[in-house]
C-alpha atoms as a PDB file:
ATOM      1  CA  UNK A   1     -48.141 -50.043  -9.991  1.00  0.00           C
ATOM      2  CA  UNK A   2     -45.784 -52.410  -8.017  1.00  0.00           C
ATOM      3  CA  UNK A   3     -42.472 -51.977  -7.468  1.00  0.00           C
ATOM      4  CA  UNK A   4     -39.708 -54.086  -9.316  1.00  0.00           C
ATOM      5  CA  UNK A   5     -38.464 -57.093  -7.031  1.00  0.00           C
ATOM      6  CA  UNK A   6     -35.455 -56.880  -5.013  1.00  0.00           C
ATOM      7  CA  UNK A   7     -32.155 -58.036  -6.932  1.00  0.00           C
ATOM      8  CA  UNK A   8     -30.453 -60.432  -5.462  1.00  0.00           C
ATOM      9  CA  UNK A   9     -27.543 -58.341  -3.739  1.00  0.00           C
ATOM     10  CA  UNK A  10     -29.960 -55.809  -1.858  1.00  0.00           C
ATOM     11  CA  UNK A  11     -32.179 -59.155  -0.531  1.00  0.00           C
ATOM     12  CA  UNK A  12     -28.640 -60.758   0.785  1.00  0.00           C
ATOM     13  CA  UNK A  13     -28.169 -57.839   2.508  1.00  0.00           C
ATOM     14  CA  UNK A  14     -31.822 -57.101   4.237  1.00  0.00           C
ATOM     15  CA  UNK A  15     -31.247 -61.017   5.469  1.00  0.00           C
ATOM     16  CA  UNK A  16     -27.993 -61.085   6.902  1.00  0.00           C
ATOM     17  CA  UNK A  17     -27.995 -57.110   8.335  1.00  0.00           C
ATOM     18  CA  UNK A  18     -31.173 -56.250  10.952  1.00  0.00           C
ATOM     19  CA  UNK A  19     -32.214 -52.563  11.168  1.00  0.00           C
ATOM     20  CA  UNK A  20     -30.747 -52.578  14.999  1.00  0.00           C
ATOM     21  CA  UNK A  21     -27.065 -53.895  14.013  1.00  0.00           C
ATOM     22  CA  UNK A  22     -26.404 -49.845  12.348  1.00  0.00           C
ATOM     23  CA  UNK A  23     -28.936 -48.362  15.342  1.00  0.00           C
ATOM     24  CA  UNK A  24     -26.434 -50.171  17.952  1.00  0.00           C
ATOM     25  CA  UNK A  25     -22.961 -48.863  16.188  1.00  0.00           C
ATOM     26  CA  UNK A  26     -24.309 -45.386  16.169  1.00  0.00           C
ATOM     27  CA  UNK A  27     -25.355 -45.228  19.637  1.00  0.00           C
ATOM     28  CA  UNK A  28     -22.132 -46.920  20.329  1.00  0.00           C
ATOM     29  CA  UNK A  29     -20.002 -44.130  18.617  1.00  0.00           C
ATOM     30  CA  UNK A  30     -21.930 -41.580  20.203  1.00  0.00           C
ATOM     31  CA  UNK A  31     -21.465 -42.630  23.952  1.00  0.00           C
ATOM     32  CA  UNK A  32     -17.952 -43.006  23.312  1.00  0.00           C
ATOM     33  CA  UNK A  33     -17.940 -39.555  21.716  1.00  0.00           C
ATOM     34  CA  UNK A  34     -19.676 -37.919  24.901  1.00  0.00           C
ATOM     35  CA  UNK A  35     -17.346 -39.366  27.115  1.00  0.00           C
ATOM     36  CA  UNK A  36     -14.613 -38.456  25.069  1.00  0.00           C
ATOM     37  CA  UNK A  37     -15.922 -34.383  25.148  1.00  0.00           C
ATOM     38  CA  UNK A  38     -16.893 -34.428  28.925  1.00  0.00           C
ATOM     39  CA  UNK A  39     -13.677 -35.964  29.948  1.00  0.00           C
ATOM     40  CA  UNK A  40     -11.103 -33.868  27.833  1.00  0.00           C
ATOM     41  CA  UNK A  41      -8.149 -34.084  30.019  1.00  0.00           C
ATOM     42  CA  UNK A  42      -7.430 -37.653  29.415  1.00  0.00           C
ATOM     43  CA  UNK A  43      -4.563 -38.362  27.445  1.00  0.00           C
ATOM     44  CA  UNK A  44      -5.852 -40.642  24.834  1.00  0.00           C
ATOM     45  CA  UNK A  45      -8.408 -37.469  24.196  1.00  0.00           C
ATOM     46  CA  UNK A  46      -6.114 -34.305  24.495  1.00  0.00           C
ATOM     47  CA  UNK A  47      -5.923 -32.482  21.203  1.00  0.00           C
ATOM     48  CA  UNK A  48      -7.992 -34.333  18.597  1.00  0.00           C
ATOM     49  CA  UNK A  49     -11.200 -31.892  18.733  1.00  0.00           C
ATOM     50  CA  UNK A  50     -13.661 -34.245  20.005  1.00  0.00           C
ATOM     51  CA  UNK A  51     -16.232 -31.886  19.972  1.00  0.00           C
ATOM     52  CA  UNK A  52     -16.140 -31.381  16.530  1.00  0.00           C
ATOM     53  CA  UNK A  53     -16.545 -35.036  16.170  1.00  0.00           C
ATOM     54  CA  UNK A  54     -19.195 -35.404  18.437  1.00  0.00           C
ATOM     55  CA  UNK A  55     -21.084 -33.045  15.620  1.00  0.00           C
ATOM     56  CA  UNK A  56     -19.592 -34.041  12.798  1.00  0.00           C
ATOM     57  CA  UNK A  57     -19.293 -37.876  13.346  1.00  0.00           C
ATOM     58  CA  UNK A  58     -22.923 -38.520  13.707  1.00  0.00           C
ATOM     59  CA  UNK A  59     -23.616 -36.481  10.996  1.00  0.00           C
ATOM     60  CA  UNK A  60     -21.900 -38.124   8.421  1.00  0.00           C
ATOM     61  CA  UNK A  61     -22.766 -41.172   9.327  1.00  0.00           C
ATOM     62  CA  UNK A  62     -26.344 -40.719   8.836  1.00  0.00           C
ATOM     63  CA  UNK A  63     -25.890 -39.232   5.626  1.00  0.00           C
ATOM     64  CA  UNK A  64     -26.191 -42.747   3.935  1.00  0.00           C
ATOM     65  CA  UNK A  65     -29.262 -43.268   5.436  1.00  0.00           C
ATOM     66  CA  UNK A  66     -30.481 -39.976   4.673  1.00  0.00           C
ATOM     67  CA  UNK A  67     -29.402 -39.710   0.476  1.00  0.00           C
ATOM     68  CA  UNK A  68     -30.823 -43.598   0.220  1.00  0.00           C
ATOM     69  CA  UNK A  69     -34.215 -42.600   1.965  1.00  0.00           C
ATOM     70  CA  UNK A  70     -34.388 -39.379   0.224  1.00  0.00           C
ATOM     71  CA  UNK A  71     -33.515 -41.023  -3.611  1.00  0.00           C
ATOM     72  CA  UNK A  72     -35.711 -43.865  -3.176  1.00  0.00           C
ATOM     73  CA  UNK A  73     -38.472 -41.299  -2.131  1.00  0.00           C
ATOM     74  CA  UNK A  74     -37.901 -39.963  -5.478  1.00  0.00           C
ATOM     75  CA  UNK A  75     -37.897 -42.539  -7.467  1.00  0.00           C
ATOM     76  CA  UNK A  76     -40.907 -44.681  -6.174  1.00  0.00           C
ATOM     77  CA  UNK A  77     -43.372 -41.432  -5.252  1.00  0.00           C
ATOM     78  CA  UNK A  78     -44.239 -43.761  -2.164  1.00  0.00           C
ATOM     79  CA  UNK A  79     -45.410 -41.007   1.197  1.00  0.00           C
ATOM     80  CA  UNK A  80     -44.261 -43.532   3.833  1.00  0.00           C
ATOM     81  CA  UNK A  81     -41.602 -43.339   6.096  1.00  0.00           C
ATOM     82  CA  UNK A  82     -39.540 -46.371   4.266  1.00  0.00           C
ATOM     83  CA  UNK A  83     -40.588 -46.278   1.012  1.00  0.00           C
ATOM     84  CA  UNK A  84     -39.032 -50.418   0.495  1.00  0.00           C
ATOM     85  CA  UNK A  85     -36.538 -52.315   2.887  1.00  0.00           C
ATOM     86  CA  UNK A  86     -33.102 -50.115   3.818  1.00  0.00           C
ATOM     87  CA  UNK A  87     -29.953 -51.767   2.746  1.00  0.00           C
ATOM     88  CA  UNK A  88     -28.885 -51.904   6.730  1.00  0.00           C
ATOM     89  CA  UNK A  89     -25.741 -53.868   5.538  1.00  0.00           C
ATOM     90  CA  UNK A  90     -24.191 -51.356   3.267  1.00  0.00           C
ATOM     91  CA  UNK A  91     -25.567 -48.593   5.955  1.00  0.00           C
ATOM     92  CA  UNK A  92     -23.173 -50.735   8.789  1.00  0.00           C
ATOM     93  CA  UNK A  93     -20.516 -50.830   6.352  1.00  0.00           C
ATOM     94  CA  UNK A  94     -20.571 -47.227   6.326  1.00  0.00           C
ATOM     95  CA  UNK A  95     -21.037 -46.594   9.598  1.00  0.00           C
ATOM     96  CA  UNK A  96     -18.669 -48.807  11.171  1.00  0.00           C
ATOM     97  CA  UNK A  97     -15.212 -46.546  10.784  1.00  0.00           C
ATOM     98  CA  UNK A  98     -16.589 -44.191  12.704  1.00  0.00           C
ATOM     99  CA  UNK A  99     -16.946 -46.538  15.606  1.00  0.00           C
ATOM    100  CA  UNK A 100     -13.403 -48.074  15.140  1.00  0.00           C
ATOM    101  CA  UNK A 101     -12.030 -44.863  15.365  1.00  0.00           C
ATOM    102  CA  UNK A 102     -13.522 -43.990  17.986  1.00  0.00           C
ATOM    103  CA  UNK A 103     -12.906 -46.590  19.650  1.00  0.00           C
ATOM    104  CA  UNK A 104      -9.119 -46.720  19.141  1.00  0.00           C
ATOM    105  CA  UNK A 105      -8.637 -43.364  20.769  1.00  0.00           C
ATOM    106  CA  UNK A 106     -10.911 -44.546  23.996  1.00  0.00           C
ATOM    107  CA  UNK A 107      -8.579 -46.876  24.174  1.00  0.00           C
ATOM    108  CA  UNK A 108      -5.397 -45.059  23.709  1.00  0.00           C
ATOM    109  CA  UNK A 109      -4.481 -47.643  20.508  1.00  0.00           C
ATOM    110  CA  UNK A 110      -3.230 -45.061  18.289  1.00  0.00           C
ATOM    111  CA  UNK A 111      -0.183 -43.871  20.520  1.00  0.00           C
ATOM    112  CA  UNK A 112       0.191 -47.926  22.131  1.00  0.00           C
ATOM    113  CA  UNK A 113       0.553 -49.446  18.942  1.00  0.00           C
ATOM    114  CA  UNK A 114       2.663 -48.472  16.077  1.00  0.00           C
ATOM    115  CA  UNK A 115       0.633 -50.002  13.155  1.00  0.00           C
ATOM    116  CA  UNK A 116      -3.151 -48.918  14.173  1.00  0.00           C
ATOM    117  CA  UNK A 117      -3.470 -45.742  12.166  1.00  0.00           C
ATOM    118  CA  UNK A 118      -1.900 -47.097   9.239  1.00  0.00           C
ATOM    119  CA  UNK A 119      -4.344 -50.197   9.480  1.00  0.00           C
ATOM    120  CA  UNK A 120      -7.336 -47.741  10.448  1.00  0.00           C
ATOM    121  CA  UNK A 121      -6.740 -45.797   7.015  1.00  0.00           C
ATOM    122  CA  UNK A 122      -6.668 -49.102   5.242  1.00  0.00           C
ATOM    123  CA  UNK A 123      -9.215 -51.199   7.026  1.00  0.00           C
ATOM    124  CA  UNK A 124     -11.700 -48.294   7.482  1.00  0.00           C
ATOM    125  CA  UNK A 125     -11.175 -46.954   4.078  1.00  0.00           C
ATOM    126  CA  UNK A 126     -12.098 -50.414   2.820  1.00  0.00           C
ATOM    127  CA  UNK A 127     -15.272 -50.625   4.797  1.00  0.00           C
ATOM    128  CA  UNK A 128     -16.795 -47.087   3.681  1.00  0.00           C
ATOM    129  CA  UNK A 129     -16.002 -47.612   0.209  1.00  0.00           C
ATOM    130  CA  UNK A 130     -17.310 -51.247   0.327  1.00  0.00           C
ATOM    131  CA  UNK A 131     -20.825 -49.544   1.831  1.00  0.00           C
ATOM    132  CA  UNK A 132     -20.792 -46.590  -0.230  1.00  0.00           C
ATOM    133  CA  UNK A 133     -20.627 -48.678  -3.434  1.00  0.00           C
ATOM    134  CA  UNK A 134     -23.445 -51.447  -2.712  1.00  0.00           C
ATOM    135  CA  UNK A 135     -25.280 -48.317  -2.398  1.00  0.00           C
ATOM    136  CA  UNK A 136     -24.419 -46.643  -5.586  1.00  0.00           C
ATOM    137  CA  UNK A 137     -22.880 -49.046  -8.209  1.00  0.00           C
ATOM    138  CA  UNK A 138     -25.734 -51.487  -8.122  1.00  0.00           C
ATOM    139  CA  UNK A 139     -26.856 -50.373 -12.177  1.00  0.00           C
ATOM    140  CA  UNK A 140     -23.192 -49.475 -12.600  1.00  0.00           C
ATOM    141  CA  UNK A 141     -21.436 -51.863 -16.069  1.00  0.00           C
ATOM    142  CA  UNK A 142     -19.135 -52.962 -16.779  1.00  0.00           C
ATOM    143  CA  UNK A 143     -17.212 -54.466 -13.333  1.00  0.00           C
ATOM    144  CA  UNK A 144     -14.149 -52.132 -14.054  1.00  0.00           C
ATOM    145  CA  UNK A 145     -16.268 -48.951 -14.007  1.00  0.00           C
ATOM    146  CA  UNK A 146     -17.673 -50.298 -10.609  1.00  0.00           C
ATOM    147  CA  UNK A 147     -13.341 -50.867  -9.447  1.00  0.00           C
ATOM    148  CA  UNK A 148     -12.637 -47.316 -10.754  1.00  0.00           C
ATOM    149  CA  UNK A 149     -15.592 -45.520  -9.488  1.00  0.00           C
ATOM    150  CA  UNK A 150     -15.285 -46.809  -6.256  1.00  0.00           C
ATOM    151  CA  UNK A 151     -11.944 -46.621  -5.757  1.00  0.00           C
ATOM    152  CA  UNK A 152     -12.367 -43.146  -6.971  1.00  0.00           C
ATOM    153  CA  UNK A 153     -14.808 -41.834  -4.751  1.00  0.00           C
ATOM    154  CA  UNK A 154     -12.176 -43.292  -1.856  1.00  0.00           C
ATOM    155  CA  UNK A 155      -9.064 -41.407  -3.064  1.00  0.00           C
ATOM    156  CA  UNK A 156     -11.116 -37.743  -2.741  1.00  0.00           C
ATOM    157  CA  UNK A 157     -12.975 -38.619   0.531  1.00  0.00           C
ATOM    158  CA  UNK A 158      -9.310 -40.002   1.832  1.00  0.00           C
ATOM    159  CA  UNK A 159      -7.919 -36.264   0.554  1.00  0.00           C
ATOM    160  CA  UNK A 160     -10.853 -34.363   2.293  1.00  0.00           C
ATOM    161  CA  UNK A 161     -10.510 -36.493   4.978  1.00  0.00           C
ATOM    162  CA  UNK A 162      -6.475 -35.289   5.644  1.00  0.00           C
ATOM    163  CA  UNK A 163      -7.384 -31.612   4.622  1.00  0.00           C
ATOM    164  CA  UNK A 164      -9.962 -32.097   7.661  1.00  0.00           C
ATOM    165  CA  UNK A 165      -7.570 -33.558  10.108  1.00  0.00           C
ATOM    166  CA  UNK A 166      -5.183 -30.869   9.329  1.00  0.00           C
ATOM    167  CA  UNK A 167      -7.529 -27.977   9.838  1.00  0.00           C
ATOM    168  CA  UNK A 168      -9.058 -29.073  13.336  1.00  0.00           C
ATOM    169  CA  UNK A 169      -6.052 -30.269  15.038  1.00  0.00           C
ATOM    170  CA  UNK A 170      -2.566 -31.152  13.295  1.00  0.00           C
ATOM    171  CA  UNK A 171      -2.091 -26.947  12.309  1.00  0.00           C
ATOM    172  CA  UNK A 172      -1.800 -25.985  15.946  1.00  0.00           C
ATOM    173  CA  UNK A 173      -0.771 -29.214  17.319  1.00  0.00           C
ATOM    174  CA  UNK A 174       2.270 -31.384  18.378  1.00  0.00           C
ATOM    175  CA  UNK A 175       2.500 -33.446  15.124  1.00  0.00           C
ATOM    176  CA  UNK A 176       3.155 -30.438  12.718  1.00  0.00           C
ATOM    177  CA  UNK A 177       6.823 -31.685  11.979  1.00  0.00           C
ATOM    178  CA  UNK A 178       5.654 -35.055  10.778  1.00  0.00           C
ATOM    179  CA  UNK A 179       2.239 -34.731   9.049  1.00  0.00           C
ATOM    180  CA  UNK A 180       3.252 -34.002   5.591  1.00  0.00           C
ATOM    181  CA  UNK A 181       4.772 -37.902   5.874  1.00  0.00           C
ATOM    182  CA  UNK A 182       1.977 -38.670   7.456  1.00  0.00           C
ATOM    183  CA  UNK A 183      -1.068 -37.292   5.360  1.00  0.00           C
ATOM    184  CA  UNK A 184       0.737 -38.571   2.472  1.00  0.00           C
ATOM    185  CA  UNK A 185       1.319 -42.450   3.383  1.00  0.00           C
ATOM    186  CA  UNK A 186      -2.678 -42.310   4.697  1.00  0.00           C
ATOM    187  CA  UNK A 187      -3.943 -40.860   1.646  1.00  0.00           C
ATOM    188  CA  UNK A 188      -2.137 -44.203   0.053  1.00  0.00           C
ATOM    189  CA  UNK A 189      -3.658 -46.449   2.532  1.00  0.00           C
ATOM    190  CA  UNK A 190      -6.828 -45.142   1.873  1.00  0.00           C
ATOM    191  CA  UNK A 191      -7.113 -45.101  -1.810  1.00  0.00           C
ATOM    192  CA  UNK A 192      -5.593 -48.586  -1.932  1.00  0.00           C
ATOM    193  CA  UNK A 193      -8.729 -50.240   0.824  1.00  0.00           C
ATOM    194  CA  UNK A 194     -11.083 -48.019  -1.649  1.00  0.00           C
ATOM    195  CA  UNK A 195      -9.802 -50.390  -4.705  1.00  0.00           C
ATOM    196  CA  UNK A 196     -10.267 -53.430  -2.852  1.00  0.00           C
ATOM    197  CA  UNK A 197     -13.552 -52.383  -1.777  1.00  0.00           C
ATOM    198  CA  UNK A 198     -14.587 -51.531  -5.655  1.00  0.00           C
ATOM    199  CA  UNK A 199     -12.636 -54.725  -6.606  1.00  0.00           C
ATOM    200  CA  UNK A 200     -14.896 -56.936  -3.841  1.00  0.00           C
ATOM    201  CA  UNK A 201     -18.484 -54.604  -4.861  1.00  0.00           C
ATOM    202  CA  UNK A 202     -17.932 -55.719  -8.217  1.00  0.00           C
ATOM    203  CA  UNK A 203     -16.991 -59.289  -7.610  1.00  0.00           C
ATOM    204  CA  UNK A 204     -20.318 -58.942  -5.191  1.00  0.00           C
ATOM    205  CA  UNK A 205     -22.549 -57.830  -8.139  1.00  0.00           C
ATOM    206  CA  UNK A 206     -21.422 -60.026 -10.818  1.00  0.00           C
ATOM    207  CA  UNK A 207     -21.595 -62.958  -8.634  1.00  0.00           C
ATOM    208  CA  UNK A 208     -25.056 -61.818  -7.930  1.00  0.00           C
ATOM    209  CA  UNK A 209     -25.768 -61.641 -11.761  1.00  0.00           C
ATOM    210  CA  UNK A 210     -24.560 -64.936 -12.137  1.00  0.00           C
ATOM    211  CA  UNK A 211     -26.684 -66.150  -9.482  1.00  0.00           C
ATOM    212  CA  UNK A 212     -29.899 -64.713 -11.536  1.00  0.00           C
ATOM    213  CA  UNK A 213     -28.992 -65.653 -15.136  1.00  0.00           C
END
């Protein structure tokens, strides 16, 4: 028994996105998170638990790549190590946050410019959600369900992701005084890029359906 063809969103996305474009912002994220936990006493690295990140950020982004391999070895039966093509698009989208953040403390952007959190929590936000939902909102009807389930799954992971920050390094830190402020305008920016991201997945898939009909 064959599987069912490709729709037309996940074959956009194995054509535009090789399997080395997520490899390279991984390894990317990675060095940058070594030299961030063997050189602690730099400024733009004091205080923001690196090595928890250098655990916990490669972790989570390989969890995409992990639940997709791991459902579509469930639904298709199929032994092999990639039971059809990965979505490496939608894996990038997820990935890349991780990277930018990174890469905005290597170099020292979030205490050099004013605005770069703010537009990390927006921008980054955006970019997860936008993976995580052409990954799980492909069967998902009507459009609005898509908006609202994205945008959704953004507003908890933004929540978990200030109860996190808090924990590792704001509770003992120098920024005590001003986090509630803080946690409160990112949790904003955050849910708002997770709408846009559910507002462009479903503009994605309905154009898609168009496309087809």
């Amino acid at each position: 028994m064959t599987s069912p063809a490709p729709t037309a969103p996940a074959r956009a996305d194995r054509a535009v996105t090789p399997w080395w474009v997520p490899a390279v912002v991984l390894a990317a994220t990675v060095g940058q998170l070594l030299l961030a936990t063997l050189a602690p006493d730099l400024p733009q690295f004091s205080g923001k638990a690196f090595g928890a990140r250098l655990v916990s950020y490669p972790l989570m982004m390989l969890t995409a790549p992990a639940l997709w391999w791991l459902a579509a070895v469930r639904r298709t039966g199929a032994r092999r190590w990639l039971p059809r093509q990965p979505p490496w698009g939608a894996f990038t989208l997820v990935m890349l946050p991780f990277l930018i953040d990174v890469t905005g403390n290597t170099l020292d952007l979030y205490d050099s410019v004013a605005w770069w959190d703010d537009a990390n929590h927006l921008v980054n936000w955006f970019l997860l959600c936008a993976g995580i939902g052409l990954l799980t909102c492909r069967e998902v009807r009507p459009a609005w369900a898509v908006v609202l389930l994205v945008g959704g799954i953004g507003a908890l992971l933004a929540i978990g992701w200030e109860v996190g920050e808090w924990y590792t390094f704001i509770r003992h830190g120098t920024e005590l005084d001003d986090a509630y402020e803080d946690t409160l305008g990112d949790e904003v920016l955050g849910s708002l890029g997770a709408l846009l991201a559910g507002l462009v997945v479903a503009r994605t898939f309905r154009r898609a359906a168009a496309s087809r009909a």
